[in-house]
C-alpha atoms as a PDB file:
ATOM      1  CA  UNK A   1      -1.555 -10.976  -7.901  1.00  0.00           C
ATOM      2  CA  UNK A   2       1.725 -13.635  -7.498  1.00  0.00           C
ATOM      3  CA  UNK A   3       1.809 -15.390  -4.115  1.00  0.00           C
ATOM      4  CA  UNK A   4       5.421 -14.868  -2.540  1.00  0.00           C
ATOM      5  CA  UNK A   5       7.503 -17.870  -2.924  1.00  0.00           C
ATOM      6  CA  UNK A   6      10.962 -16.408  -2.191  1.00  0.00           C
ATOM      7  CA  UNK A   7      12.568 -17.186   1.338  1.00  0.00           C
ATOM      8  CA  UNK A   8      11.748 -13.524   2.890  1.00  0.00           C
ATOM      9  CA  UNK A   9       8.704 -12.439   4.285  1.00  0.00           C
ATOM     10  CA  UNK A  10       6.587  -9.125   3.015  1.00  0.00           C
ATOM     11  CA  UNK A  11       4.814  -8.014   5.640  1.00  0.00           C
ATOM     12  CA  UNK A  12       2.867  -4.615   5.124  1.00  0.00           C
ATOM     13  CA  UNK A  13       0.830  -1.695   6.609  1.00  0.00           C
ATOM     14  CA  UNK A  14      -1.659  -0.072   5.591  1.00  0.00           C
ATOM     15  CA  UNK A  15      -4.781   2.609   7.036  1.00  0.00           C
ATOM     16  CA  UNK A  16      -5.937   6.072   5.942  1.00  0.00           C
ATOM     17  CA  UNK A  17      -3.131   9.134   6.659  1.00  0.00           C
ATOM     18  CA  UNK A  18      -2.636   9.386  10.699  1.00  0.00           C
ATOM     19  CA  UNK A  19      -3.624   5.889  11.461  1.00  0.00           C
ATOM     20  CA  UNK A  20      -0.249   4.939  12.873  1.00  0.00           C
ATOM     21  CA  UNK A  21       0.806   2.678  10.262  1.00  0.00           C
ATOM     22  CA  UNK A  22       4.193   4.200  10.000  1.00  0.00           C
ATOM     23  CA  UNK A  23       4.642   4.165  14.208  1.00  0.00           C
ATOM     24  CA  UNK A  24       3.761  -0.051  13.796  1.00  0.00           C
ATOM     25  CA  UNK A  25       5.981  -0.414  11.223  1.00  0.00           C
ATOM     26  CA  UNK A  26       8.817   1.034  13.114  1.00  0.00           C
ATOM     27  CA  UNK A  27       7.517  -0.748  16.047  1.00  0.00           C
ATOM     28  CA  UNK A  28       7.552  -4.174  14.266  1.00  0.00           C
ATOM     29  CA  UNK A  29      10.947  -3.812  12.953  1.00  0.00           C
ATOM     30  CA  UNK A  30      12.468  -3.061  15.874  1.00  0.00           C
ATOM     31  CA  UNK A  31      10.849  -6.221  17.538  1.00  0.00           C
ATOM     32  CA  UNK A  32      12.179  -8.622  14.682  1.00  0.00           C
ATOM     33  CA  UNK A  33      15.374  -7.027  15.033  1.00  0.00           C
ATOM     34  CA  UNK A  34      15.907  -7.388  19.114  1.00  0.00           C
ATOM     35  CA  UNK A  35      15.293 -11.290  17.507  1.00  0.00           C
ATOM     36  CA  UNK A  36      18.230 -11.421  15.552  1.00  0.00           C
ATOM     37  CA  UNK A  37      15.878 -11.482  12.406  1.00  0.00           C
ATOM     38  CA  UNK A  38      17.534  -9.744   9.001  1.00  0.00           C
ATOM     39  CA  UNK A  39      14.990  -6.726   8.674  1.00  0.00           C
ATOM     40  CA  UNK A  40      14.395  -4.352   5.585  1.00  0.00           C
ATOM     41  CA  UNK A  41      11.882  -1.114   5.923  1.00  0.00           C
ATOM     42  CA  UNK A  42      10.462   0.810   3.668  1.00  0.00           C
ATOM     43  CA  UNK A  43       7.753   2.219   2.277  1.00  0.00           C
ATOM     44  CA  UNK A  44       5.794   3.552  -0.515  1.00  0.00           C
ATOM     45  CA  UNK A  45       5.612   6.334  -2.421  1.00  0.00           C
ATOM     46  CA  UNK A  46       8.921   6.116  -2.532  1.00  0.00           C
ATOM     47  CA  UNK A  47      11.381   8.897  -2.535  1.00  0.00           C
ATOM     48  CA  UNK A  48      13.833   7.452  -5.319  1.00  0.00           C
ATOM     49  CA  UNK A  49      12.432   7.108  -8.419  1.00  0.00           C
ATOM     50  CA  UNK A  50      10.767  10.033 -10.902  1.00  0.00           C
ATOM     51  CA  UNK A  51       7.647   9.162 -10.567  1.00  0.00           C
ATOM     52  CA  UNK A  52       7.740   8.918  -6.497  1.00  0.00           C
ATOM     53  CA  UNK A  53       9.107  12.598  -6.939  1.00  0.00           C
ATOM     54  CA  UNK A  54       6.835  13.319  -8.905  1.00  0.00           C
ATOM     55  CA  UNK A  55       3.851  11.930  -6.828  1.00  0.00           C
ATOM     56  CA  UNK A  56       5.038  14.251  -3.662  1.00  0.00           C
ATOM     57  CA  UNK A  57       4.254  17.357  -5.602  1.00  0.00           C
ATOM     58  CA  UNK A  58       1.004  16.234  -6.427  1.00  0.00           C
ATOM     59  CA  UNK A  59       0.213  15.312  -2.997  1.00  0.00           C
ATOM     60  CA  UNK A  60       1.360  18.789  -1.690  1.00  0.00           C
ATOM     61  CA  UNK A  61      -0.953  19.974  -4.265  1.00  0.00           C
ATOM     62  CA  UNK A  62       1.765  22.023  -6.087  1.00  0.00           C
ATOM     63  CA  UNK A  63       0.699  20.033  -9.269  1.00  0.00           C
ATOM     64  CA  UNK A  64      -3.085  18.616 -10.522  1.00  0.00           C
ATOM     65  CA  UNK A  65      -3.795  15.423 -11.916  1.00  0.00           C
ATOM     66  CA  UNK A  66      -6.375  13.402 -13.285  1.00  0.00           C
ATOM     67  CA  UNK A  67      -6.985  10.460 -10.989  1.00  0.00           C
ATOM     68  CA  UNK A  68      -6.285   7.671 -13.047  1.00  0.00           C
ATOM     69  CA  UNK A  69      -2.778   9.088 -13.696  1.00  0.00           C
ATOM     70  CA  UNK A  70      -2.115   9.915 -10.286  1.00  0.00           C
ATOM     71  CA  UNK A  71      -2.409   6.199  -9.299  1.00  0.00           C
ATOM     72  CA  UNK A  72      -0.348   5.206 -12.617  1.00  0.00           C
ATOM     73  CA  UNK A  73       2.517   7.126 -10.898  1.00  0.00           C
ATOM     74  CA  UNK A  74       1.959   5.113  -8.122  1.00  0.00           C
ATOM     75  CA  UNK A  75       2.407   1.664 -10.217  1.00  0.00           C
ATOM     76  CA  UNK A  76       5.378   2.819 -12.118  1.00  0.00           C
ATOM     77  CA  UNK A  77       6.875   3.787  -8.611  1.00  0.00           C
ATOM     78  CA  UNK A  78       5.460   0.582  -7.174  1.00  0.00           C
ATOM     79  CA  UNK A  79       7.145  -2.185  -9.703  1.00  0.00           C
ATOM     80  CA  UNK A  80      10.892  -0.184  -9.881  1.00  0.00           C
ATOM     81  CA  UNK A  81      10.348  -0.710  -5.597  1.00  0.00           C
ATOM     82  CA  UNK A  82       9.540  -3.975  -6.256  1.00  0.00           C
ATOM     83  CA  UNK A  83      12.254  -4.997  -8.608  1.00  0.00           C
ATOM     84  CA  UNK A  84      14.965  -2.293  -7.014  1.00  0.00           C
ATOM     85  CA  UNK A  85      15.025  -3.402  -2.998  1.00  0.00           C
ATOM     86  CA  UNK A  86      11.662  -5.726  -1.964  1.00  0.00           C
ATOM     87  CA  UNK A  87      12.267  -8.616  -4.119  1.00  0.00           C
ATOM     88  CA  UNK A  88      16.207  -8.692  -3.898  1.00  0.00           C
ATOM     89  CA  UNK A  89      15.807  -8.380  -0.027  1.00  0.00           C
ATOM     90  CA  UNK A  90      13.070 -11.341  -0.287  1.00  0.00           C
ATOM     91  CA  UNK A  91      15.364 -13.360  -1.947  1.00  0.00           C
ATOM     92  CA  UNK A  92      18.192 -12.954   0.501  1.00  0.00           C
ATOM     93  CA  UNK A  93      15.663 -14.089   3.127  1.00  0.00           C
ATOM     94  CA  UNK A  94      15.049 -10.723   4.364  1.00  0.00           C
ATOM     95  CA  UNK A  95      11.888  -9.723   5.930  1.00  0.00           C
ATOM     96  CA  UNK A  96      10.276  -6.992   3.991  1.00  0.00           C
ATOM     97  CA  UNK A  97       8.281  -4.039   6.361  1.00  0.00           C
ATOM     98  CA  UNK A  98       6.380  -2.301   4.147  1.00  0.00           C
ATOM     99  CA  UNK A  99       4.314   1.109   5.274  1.00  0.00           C
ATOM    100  CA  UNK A 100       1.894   1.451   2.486  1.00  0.00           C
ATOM    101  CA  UNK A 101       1.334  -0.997  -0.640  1.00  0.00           C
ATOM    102  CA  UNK A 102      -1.116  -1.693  -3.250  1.00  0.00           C
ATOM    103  CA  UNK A 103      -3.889  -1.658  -1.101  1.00  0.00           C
ATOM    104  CA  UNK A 104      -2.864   2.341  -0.349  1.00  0.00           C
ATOM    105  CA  UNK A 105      -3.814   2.724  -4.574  1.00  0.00           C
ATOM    106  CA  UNK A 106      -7.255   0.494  -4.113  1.00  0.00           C
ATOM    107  CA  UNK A 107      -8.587   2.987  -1.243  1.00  0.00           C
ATOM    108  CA  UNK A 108      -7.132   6.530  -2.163  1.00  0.00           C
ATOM    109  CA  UNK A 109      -7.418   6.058  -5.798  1.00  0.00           C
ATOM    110  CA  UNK A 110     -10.978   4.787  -5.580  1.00  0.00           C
ATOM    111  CA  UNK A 111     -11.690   7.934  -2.764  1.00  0.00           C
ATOM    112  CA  UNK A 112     -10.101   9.937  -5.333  1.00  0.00           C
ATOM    113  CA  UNK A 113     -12.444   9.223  -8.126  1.00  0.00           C
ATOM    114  CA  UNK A 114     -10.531   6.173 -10.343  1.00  0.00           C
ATOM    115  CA  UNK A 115     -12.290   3.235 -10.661  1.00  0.00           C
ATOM    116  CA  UNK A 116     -11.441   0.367  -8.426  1.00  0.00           C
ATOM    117  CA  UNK A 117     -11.555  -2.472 -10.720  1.00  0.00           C
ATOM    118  CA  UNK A 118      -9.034  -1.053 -12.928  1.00  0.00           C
ATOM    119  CA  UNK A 119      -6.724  -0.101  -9.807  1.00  0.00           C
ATOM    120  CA  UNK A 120      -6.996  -4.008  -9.189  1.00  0.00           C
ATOM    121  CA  UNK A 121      -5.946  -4.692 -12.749  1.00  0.00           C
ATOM    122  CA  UNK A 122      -3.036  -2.209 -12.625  1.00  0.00           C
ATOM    123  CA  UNK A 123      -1.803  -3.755  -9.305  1.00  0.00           C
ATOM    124  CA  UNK A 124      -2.259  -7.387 -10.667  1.00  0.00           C
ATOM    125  CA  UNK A 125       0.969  -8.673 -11.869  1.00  0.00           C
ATOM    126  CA  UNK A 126       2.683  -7.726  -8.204  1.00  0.00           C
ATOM    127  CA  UNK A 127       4.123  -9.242  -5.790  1.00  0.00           C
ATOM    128  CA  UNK A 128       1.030 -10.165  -3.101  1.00  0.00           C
ATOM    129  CA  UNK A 129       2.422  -9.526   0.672  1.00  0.00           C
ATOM    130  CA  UNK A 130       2.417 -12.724   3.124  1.00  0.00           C
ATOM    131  CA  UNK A 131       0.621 -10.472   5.929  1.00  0.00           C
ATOM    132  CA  UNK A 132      -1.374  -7.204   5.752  1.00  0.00           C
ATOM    133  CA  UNK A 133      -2.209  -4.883   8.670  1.00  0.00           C
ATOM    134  CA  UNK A 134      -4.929  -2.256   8.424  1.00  0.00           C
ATOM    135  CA  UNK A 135      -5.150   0.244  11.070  1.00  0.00           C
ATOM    136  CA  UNK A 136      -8.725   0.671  11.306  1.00  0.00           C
ATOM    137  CA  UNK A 137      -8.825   4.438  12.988  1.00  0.00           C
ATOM    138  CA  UNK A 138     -12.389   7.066  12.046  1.00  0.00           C
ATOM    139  CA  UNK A 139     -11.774   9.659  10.492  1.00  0.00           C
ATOM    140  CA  UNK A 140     -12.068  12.149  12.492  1.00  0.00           C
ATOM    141  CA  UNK A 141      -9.091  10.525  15.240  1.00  0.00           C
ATOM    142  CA  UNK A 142      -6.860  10.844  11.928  1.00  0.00           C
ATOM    143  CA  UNK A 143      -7.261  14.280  11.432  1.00  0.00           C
ATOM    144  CA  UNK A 144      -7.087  15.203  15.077  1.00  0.00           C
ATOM    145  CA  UNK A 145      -3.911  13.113  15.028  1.00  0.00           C
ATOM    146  CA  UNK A 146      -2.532  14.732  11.766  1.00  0.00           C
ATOM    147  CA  UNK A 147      -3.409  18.454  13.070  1.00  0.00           C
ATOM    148  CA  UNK A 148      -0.902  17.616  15.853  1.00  0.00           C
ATOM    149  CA  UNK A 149       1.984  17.405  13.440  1.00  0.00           C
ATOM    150  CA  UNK A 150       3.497  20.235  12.566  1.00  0.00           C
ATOM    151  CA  UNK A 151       3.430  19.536   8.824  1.00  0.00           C
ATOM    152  CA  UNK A 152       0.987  20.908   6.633  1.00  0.00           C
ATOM    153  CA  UNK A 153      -2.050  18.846   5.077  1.00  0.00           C
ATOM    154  CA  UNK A 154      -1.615  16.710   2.124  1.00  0.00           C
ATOM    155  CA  UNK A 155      -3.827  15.976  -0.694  1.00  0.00           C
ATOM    156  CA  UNK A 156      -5.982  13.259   1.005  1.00  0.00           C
ATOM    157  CA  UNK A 157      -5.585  14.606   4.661  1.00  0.00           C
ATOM    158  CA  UNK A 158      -9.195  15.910   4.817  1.00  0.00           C
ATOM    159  CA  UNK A 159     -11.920  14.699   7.035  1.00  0.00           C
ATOM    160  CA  UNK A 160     -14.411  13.969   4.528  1.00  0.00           C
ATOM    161  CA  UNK A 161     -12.145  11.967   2.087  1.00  0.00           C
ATOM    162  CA  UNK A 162     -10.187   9.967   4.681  1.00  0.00           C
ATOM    163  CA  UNK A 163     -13.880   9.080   5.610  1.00  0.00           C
ATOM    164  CA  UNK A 164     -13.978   7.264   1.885  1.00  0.00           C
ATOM    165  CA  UNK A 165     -10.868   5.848   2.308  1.00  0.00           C
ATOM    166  CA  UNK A 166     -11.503   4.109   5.844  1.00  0.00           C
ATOM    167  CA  UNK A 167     -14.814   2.722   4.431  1.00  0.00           C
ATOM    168  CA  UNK A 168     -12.577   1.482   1.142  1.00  0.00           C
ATOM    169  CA  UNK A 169     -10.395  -0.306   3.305  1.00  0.00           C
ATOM    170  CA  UNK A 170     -13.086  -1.874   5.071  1.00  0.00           C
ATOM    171  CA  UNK A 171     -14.466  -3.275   1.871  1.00  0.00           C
ATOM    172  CA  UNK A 172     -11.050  -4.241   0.812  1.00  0.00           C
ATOM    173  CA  UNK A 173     -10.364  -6.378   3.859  1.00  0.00           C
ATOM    174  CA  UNK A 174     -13.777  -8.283   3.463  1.00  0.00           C
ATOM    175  CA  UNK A 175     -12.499  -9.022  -0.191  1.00  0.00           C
ATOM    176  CA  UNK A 176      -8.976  -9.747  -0.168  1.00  0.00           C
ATOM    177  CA  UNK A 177      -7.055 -12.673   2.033  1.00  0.00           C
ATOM    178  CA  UNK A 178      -4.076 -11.945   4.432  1.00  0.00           C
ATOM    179  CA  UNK A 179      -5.599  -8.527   5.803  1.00  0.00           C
ATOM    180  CA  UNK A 180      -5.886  -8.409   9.894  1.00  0.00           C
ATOM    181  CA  UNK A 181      -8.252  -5.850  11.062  1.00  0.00           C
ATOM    182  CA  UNK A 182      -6.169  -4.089  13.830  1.00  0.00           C
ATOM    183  CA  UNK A 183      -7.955  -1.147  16.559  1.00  0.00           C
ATOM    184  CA  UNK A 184      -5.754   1.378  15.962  1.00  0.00           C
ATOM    185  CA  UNK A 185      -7.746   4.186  18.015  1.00  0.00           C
ATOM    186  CA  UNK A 186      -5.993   1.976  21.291  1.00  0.00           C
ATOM    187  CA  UNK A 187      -2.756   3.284  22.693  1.00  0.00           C
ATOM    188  CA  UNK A 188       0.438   2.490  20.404  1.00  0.00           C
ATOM    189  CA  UNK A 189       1.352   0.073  22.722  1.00  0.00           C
ATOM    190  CA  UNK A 190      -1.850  -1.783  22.739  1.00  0.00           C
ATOM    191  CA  UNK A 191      -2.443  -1.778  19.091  1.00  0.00           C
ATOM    192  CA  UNK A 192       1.194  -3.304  18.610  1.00  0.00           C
ATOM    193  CA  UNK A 193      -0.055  -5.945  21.052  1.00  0.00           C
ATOM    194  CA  UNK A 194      -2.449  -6.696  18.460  1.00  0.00           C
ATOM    195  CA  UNK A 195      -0.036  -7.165  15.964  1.00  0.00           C
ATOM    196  CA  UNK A 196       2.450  -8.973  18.004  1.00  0.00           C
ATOM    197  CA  UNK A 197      -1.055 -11.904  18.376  1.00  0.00           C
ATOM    198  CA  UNK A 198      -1.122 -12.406  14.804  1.00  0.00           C
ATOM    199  CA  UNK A 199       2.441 -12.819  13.639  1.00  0.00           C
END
């Protein structure tokens, strides 16, 4: 993966569906922004390119997919994100907030049945974030926390397969440099406490 040697910072978040990554991110951008800092937010899949449109469906299960090409919808989404708004805002100086990344690919895909070691090879010629959160929430909290919402379920939004997930992001934070561990089953204000400690 390429180190990030433009003037911006890429900060992301990441943790299985209801682990409050999107509530930090908001958080976190808001804080950088009260400091006068130049802030971009986003996040991934996005909602502009084919195949982000194309990965909604399958995650509202209106469409089936082998793994593997689920996840290759995900890269083709990932590098026109990449090239389209992270890296132009990174090279303005920009920071980047970024709910969900490559590391989102490594633990669903693998939870989904791909194999991880090729996820890592698809995701290797990308941009590798300066900071990485992971909202380390069981299981069971996300689902409790996602059956509050008045949407319905997604594709991964199941007890027993978030389960995977969580213990794939686990592994992946053991492995990989840049990843702080946050407690995300803490109240939101606590948990962006955490955050606030590291930056």
């Amino acid at each position: 993966m390429i180190k990030n040697f433009y003037p911006g910072k890429f900060i992301v978040f990441e943790g299985p569906d209801g682990s409050g990554q999107s509530t930090q991110a908001s958080f976190l951008a808001e804080f950088f922004m009260k400091n006068g800092k130049d802030i971009v937010v986003t996040k991934e899949p996005t909602q502009t390119s084919e195949a982000g449109k194309r990965i909604k469906k399958i995650l509202e299960e209106k469409i089936e997919i082998d793994p593997m090409k689920l996840q290759k919808l995900y890269v083709d989404d990932r590098e026109e994100h990449l090239n389209s708004l992270i890296i132009p805002a990174l090279k303005k100086g920009s920071i980047v907030i970024c709910d969900r990344y490559l590391f989102s690919t490594l633990a669903f895909g693998k939870a989904h049945g791909a194999d991880l070691e090729e996820l890592i090879k698809m995701n290797d010629n990308f941009l590798y974030p300066d900071l990485i959160f992971f909202l380390n929430v069981d299981a069971k909290i996300c689902i409790e926390r996602i059956e509050k919402r008045a949407d319905p379920k997604t594709l991964f939004e199941k007890e027993e397969r978030l389960a995977k997930v969580l213990k794939n992001y686990q592994d992946l934070a053991l492995r990989f440099e840049n990843i702080k561990v946050i407690d995300g089953e803490k109240s939101k204000e606590e948990v962006f406490e955490q955050i606030k400690s590291y930056l």
